[in-house]
C-alpha atoms as a PDB file:
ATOM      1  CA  UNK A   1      -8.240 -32.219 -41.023  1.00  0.00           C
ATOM      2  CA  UNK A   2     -10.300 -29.218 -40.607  1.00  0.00           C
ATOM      3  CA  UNK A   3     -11.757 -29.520 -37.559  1.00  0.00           C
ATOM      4  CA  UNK A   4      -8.019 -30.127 -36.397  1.00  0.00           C
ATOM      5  CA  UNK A   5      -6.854 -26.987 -38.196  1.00  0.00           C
ATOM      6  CA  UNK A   6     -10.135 -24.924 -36.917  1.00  0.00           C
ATOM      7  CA  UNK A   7      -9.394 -26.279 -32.879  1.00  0.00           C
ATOM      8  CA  UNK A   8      -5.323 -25.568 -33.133  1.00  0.00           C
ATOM      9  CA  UNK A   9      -6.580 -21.572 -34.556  1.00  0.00           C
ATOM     10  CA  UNK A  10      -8.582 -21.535 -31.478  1.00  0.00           C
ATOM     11  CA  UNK A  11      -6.147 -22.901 -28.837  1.00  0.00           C
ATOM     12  CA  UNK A  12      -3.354 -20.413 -30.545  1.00  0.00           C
ATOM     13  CA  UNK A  13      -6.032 -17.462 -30.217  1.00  0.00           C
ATOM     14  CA  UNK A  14      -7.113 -17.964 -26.884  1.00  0.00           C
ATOM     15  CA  UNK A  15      -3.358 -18.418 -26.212  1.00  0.00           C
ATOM     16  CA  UNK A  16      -3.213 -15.223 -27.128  1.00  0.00           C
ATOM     17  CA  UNK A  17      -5.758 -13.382 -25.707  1.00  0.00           C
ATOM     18  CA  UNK A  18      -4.613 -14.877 -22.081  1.00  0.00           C
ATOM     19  CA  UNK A  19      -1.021 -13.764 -22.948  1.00  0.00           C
ATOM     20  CA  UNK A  20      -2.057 -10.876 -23.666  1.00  0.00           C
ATOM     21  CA  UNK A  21      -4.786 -10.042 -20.691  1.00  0.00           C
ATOM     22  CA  UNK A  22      -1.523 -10.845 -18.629  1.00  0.00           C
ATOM     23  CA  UNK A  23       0.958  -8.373 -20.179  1.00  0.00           C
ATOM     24  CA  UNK A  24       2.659  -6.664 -17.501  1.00  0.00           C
ATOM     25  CA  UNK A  25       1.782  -2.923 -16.453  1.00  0.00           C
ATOM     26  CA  UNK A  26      -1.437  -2.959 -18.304  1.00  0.00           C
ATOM     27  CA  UNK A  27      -4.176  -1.429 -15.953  1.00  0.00           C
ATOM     28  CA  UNK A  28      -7.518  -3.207 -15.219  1.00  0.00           C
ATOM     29  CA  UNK A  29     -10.526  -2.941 -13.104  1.00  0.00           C
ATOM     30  CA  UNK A  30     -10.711  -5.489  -9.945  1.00  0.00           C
ATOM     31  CA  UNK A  31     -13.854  -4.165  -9.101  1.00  0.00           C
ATOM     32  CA  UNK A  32     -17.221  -1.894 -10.092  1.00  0.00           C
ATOM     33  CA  UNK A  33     -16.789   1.800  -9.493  1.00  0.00           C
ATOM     34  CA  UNK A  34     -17.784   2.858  -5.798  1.00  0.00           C
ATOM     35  CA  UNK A  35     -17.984  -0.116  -4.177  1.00  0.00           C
ATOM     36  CA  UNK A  36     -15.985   1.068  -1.617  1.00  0.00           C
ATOM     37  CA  UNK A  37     -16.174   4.589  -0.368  1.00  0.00           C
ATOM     38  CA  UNK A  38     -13.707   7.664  -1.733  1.00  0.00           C
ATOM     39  CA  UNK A  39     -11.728   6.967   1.440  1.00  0.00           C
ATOM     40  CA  UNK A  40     -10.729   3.833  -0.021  1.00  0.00           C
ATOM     41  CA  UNK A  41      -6.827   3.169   0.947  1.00  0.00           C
ATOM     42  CA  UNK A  42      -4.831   0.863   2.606  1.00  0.00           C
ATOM     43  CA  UNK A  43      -4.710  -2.257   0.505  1.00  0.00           C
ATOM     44  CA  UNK A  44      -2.683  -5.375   1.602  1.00  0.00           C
ATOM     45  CA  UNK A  45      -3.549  -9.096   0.986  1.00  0.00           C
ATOM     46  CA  UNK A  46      -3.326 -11.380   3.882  1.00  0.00           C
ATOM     47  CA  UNK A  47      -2.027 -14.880   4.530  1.00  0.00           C
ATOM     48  CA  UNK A  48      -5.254 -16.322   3.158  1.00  0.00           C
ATOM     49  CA  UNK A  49      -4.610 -14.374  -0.136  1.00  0.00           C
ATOM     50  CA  UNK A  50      -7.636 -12.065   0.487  1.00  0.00           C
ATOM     51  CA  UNK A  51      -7.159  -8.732  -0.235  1.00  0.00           C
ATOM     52  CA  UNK A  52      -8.015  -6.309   2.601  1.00  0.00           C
ATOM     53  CA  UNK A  53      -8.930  -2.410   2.338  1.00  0.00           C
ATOM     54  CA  UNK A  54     -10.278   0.233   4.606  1.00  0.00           C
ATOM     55  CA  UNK A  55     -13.846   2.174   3.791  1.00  0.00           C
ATOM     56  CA  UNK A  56     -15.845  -0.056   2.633  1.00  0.00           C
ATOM     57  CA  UNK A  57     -18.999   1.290   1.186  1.00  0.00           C
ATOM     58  CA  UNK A  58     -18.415   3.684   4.226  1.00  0.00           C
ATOM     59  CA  UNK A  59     -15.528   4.759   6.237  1.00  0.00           C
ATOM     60  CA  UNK A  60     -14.969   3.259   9.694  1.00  0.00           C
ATOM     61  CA  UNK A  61     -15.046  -0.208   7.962  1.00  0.00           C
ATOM     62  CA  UNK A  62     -12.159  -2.858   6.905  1.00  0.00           C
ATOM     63  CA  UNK A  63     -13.558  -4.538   3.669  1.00  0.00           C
ATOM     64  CA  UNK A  64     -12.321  -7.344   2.042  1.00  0.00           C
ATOM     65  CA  UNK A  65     -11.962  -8.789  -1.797  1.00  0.00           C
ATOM     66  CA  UNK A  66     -11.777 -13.128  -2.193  1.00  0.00           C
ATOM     67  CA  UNK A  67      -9.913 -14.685  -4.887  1.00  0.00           C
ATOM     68  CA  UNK A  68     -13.243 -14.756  -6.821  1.00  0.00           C
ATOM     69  CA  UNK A  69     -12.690 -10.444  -6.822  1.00  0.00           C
ATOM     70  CA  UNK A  70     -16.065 -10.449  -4.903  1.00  0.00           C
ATOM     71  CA  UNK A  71     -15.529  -7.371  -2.517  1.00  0.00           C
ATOM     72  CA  UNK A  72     -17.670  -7.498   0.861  1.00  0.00           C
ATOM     73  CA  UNK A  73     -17.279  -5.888   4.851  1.00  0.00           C
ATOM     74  CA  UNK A  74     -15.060  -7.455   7.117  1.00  0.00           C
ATOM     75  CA  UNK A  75     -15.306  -5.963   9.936  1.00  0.00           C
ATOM     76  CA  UNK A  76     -16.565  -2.398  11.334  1.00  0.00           C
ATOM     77  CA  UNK A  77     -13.724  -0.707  13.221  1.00  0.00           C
ATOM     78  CA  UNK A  78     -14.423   0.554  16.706  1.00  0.00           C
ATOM     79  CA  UNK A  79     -16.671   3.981  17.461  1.00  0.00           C
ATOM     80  CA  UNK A  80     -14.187   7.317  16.210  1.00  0.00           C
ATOM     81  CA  UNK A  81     -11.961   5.066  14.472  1.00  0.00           C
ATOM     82  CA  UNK A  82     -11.063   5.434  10.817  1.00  0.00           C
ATOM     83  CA  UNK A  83      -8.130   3.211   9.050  1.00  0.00           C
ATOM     84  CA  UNK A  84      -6.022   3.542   6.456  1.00  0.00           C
ATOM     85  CA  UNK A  85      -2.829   1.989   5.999  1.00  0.00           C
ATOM     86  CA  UNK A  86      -2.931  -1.928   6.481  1.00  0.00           C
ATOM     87  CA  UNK A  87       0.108  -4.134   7.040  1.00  0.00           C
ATOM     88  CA  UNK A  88       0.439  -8.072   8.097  1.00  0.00           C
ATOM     89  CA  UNK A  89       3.766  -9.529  10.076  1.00  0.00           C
ATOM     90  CA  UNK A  90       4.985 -12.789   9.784  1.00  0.00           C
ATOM     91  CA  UNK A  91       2.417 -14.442  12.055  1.00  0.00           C
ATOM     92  CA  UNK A  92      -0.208 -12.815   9.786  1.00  0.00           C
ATOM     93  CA  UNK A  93      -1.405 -10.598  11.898  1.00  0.00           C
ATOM     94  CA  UNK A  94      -2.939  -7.170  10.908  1.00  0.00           C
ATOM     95  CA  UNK A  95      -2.292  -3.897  11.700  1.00  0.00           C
ATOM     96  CA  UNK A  96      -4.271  -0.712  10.842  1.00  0.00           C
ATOM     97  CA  UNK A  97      -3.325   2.916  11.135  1.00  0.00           C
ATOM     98  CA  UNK A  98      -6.386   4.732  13.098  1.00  0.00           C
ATOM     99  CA  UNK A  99      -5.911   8.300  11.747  1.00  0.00           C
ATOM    100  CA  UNK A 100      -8.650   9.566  14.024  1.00  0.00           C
ATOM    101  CA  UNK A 101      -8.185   7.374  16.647  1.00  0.00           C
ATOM    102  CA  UNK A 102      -4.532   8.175  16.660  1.00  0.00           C
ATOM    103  CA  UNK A 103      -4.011   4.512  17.008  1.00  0.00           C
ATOM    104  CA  UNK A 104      -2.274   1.758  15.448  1.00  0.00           C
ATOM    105  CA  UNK A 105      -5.059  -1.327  15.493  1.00  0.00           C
ATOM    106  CA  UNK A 106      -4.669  -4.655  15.184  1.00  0.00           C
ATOM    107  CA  UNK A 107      -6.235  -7.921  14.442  1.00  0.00           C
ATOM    108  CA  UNK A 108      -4.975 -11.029  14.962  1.00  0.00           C
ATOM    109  CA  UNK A 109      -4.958 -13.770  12.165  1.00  0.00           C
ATOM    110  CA  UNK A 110      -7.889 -15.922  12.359  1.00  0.00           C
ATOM    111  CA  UNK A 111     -10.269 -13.039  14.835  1.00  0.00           C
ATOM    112  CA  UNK A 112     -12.256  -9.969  13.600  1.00  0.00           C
ATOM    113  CA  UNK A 113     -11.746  -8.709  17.365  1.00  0.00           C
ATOM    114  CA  UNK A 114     -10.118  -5.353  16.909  1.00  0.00           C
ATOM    115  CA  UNK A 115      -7.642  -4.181  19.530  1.00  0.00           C
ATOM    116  CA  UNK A 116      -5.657  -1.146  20.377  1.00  0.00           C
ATOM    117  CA  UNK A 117      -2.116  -2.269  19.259  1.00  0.00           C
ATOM    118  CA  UNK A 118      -0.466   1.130  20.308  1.00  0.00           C
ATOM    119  CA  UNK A 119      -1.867   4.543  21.247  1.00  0.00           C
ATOM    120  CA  UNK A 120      -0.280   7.922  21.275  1.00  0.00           C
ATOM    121  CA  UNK A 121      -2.355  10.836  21.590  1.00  0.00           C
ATOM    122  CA  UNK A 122       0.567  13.056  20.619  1.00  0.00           C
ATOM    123  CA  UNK A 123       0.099  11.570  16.690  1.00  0.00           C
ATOM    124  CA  UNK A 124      -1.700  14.210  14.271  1.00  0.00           C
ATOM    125  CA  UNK A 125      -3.439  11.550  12.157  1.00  0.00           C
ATOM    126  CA  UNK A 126      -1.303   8.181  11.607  1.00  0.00           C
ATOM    127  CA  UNK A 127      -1.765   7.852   7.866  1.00  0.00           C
ATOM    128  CA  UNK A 128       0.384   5.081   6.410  1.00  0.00           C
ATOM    129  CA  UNK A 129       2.718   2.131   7.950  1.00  0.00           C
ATOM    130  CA  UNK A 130       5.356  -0.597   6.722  1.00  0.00           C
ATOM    131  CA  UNK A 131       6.470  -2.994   8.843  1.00  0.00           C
ATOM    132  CA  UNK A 132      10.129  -4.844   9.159  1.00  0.00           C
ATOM    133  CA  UNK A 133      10.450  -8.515   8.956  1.00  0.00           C
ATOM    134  CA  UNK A 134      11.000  -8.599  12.656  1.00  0.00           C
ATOM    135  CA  UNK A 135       7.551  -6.855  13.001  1.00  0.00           C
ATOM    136  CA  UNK A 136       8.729  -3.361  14.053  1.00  0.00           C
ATOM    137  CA  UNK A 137       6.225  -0.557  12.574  1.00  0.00           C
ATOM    138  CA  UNK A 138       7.027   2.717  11.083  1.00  0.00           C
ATOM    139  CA  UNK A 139       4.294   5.290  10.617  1.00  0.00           C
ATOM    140  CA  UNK A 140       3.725   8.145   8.320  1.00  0.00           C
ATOM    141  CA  UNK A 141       2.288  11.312  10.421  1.00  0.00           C
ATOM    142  CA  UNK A 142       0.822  14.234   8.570  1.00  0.00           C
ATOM    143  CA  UNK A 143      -0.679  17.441   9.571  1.00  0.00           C
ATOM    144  CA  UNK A 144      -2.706  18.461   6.539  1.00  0.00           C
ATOM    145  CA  UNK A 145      -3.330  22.157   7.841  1.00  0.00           C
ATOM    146  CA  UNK A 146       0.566  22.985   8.511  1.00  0.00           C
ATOM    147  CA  UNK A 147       2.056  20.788   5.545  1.00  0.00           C
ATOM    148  CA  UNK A 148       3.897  19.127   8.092  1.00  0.00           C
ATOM    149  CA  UNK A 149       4.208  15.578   9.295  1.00  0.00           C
ATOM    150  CA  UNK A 150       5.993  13.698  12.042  1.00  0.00           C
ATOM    151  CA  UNK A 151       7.449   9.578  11.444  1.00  0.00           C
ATOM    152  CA  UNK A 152       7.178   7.240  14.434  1.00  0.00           C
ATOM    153  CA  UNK A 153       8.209   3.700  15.495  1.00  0.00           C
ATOM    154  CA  UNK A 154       6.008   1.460  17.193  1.00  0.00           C
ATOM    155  CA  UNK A 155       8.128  -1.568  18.803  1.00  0.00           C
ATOM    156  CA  UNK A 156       6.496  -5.437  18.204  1.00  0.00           C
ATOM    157  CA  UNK A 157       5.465  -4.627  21.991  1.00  0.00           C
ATOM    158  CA  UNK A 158       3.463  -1.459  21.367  1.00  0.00           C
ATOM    159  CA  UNK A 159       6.083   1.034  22.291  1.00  0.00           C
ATOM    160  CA  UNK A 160       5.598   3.766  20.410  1.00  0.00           C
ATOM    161  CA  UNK A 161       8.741   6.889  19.591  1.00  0.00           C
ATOM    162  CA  UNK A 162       9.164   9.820  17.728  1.00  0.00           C
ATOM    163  CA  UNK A 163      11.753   9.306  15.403  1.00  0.00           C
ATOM    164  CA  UNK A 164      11.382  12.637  13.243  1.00  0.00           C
ATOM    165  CA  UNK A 165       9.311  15.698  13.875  1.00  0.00           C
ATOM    166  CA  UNK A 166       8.259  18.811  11.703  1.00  0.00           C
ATOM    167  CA  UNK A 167       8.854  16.919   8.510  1.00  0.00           C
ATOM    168  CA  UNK A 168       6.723  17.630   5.135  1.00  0.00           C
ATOM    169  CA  UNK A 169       3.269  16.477   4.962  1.00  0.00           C
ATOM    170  CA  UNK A 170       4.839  12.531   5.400  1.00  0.00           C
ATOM    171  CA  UNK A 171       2.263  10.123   3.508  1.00  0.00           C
ATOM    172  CA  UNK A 172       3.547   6.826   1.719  1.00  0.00           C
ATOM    173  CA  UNK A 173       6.435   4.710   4.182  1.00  0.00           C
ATOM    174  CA  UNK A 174       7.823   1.906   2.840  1.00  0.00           C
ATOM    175  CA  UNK A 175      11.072  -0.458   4.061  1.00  0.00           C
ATOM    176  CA  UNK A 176      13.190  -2.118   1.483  1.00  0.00           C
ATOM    177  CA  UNK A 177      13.958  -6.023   1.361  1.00  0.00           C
ATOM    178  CA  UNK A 178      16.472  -7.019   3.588  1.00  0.00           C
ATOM    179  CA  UNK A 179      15.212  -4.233   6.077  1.00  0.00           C
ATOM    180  CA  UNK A 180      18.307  -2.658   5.115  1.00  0.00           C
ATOM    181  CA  UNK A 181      16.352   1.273   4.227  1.00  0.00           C
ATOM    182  CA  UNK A 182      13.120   3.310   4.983  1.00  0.00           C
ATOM    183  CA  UNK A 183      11.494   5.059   2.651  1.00  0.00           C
ATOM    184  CA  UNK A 184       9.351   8.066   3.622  1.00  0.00           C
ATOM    185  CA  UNK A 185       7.458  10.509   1.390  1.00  0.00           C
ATOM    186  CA  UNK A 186       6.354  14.259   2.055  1.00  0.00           C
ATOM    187  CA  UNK A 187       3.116  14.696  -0.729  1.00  0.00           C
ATOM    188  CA  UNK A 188       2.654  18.572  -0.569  1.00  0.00           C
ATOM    189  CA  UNK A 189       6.707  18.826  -0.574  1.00  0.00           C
ATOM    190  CA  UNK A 190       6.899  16.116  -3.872  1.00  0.00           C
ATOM    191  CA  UNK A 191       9.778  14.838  -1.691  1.00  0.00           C
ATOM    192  CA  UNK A 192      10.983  10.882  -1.237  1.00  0.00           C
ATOM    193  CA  UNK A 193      13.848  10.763   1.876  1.00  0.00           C
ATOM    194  CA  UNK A 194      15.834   6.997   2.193  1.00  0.00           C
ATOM    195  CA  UNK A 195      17.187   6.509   5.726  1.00  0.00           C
ATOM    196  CA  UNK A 196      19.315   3.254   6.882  1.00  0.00           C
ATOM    197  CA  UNK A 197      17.564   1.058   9.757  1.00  0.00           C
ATOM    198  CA  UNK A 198      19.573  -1.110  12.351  1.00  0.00           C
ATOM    199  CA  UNK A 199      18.246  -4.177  13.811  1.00  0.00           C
ATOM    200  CA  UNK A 200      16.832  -1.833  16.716  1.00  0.00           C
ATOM    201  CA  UNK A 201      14.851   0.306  14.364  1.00  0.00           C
ATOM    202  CA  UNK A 202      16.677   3.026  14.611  1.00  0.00           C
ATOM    203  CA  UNK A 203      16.815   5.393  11.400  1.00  0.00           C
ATOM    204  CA  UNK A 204      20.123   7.369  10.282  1.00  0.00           C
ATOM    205  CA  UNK A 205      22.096   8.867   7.097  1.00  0.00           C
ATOM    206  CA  UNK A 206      18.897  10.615   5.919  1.00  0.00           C
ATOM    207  CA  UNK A 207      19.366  11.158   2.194  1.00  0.00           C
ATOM    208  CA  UNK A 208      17.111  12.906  -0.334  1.00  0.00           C
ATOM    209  CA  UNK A 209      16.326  10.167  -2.669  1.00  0.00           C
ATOM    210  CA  UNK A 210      13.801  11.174  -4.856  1.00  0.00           C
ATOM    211  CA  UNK A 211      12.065  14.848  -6.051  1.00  0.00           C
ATOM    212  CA  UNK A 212       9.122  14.974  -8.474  1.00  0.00           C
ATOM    213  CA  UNK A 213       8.155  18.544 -10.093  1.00  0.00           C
ATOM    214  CA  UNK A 214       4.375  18.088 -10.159  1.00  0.00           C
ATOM    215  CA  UNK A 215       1.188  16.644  -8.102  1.00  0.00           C
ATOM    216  CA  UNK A 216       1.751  14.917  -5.079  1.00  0.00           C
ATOM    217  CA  UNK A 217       2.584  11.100  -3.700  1.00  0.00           C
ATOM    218  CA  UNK A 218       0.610   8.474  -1.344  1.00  0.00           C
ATOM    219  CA  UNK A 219       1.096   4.966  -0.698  1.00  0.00           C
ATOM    220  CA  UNK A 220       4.156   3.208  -1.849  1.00  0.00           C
ATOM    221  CA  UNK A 221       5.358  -0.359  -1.708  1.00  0.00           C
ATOM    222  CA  UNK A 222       9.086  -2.038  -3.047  1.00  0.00           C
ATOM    223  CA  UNK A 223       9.523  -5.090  -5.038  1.00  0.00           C
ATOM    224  CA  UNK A 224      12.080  -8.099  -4.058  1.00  0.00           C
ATOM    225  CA  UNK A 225      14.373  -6.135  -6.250  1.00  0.00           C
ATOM    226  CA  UNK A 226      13.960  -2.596  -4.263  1.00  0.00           C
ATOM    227  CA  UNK A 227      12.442  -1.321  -6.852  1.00  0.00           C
ATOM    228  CA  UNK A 228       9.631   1.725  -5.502  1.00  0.00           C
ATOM    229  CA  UNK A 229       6.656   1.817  -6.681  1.00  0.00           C
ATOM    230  CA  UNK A 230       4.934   5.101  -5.848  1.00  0.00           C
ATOM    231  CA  UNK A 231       1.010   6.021  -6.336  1.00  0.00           C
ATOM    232  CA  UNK A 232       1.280   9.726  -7.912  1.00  0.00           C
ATOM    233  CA  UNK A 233      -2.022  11.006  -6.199  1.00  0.00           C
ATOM    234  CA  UNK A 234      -3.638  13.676  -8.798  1.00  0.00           C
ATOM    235  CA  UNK A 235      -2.002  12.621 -11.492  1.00  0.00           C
ATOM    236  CA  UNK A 236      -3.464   8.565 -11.984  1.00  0.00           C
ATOM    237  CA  UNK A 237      -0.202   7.508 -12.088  1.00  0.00           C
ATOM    238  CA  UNK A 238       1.945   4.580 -10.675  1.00  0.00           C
ATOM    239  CA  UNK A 239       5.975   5.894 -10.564  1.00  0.00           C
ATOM    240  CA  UNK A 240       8.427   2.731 -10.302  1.00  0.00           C
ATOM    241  CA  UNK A 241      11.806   4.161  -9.597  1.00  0.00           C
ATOM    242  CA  UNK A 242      14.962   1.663  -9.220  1.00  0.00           C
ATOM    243  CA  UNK A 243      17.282   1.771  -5.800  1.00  0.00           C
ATOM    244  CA  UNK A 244      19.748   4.172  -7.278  1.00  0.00           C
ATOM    245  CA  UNK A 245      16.485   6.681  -7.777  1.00  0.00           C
ATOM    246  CA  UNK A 246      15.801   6.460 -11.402  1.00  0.00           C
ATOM    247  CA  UNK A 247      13.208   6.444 -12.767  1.00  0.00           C
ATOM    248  CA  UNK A 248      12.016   3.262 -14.365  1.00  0.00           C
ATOM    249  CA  UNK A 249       8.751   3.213 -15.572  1.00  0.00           C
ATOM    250  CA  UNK A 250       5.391   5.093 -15.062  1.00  0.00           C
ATOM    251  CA  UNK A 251       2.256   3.430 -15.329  1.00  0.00           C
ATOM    252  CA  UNK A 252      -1.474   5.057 -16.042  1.00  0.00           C
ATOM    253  CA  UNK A 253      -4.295   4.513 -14.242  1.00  0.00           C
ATOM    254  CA  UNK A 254      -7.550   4.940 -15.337  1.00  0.00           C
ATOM    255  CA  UNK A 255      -8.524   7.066 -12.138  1.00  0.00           C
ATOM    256  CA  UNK A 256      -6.416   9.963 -11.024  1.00  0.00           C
ATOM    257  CA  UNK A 257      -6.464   9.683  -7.427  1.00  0.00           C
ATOM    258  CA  UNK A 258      -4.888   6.087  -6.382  1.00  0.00           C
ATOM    259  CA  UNK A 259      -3.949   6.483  -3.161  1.00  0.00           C
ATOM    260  CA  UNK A 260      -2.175   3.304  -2.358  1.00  0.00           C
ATOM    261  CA  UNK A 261      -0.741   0.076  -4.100  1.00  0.00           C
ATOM    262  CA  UNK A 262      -0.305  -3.516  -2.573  1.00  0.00           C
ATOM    263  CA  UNK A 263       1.275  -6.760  -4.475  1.00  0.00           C
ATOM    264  CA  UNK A 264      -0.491 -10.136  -4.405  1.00  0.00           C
ATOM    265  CA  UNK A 265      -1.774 -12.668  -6.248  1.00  0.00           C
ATOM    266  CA  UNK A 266      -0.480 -16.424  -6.000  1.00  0.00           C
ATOM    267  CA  UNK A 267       3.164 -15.228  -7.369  1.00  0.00           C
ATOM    268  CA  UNK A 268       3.120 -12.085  -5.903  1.00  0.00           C
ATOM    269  CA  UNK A 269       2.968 -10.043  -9.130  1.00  0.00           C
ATOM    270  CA  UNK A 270      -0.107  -8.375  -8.954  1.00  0.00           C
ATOM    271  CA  UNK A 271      -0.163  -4.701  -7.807  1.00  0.00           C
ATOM    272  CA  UNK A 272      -3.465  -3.362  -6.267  1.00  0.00           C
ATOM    273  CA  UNK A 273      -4.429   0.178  -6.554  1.00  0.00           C
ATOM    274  CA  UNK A 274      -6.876   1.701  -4.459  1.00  0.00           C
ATOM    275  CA  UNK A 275      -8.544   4.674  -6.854  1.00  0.00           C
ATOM    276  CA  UNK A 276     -10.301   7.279  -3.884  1.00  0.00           C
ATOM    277  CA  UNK A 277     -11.820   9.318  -7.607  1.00  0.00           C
ATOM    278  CA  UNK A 278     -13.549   6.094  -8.581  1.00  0.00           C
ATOM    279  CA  UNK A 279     -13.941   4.303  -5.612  1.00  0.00           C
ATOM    280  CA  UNK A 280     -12.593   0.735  -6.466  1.00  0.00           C
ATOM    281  CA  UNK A 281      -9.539  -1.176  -6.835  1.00  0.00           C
ATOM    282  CA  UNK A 282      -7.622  -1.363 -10.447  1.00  0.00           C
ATOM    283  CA  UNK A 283      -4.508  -3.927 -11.087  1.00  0.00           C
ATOM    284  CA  UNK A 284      -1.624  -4.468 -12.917  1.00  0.00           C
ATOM    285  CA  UNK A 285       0.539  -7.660 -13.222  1.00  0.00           C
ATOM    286  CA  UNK A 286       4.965  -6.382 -12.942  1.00  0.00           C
ATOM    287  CA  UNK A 287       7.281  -8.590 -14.152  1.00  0.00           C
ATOM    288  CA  UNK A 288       8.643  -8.451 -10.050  1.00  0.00           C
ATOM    289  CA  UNK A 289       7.526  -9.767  -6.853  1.00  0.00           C
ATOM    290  CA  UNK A 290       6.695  -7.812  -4.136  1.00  0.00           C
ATOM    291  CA  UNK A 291       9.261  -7.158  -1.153  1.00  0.00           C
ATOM    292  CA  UNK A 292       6.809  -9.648   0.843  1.00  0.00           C
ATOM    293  CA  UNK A 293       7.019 -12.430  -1.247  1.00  0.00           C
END
């Protein structure tokens, strides 16, 4: 009767303990400290549930992280080219902003052959990108020196426009489920603008949607509910604020500098952020899916 007592104690603890290692919003490390370089950005798991980031060890790299959390290179990105935001389509395809390339890359599922998606030498340093359901791209822009920033569209064919120039310093872009907004930060400005998108990709009714009052922004990704979840660069923070702009919850990091978040995991509840300060990836489990799932 002991022994039966003794085993049901353990079962209930280790119950516990696993409960409790999976309460939502409650930071861990993925990986050791600077495993990947302080460039580290971009996360965003693919079709095969890896988890892909730019920088590995060194930038100019794509890196990867199994389901085992055992990080390793990918693949080395052409001569001159750096990436940093990452985003898959439908068919599972990736796609890479190539800040010093001023290209959007792109890999397709299943190759490590990386190819000039779409190339405009007109682009400062293409920084971040979300992607719609139909596979049309929207990139972030920024001009560091002039704290000012440009957004672009780049059609599933390559085709790239200018949709806004002489923005803020535009970082984190994100699109909502349904493909119904576009969500655009300016990180020197503190400033998070919501436009409506048509079917074409066109971008209208540009509303201010969000203004902090301290450190800046980076990467930023929604939930199936539209929540936004934004990486407070400089602060170690992860901001979640609901579709009517309010502010939900904030989460703490243990680094101060994450510089982008991605959801994942088999359920799509586990948020990956990429900590540039620390140089490896922390998670959190949300009680909410991400937009892609």
């Amino acid at each position: 009767m002991q022994k039966i007592l003794l085993l049901a104690a353990l079962l209930t603890s280790t119950t516990a303990i696993a409960q409790k290692s999976e309460s939502p919003y409650q930071p861990k490390d993925l990986t050791a400290e600077m495993v990947f370089s302080k460039s580290i950005e971009g996360p965003a798991q693919g079709p095969d549930g890896i988890l892909y980031l730019v920088n590995f060890e060194r930038k100019g790299t794509i890196g990867q992280i199994d389901k085992q959390g055992t990080p390793s290179l990918f693949v080395n990105l052409p001569e001159g080219s750096t990436g940093n935001g990452i985003r898959f389509n439908r068919k599972g395809d990736m796609f890479i902003a190539d800040y010093t390339g001023h290209n959007i890359l792109t890999i397709q599922r299943g190759s490590k052959e990386v190819k000039v998606f779409a190339h405009e030498p007109k682009m400062n340093q293409p920084n971040d990108v979300a992607i719609t359901s139909s596979g049309i791209l929207f990139a972030s822009d920024p001009n560091w020196k002039d704290n000012t920033g440009n957004l672009w569209r780049i059609s599933p064919k390559g085709e790239v426009t200018l949709l806004e120039a002489n923005m803020g310093t535009t970082n984190g872009v994100e699109v909502s489920p349904g493909n119904k907004y576009l969500y655009v930060n300016e990180s020197i400005q503190r400033r998070i603008w919501r436009y409506n998108i048509d079917k074409q990709g066109n971008i209208s009714n540009k509303t201010l949607f969000y203004t902090f009052d301290d450190f800046g922004m980076d990467g930023m990704r929604c939930d199936v509910k539209g929540n936004l979840y934004v990486t407070r660069h400089g602060k170690g923070t992860v901001v979640i604020l609901s579709p009517k702009g309010e502010l939900i919850r904030e989460v703490t990091m243990k680094g101060k500098l994450p510089s982008n978040i991605a959801f994942g995991g088999k359920d799509g509840k586990t948020c990956y952020i990429t900590l540039q300060d620390r140089g490896c990836v922390e998670v959190f489990r949300s009680e909410v899916a991400g937009r892609e799932y």
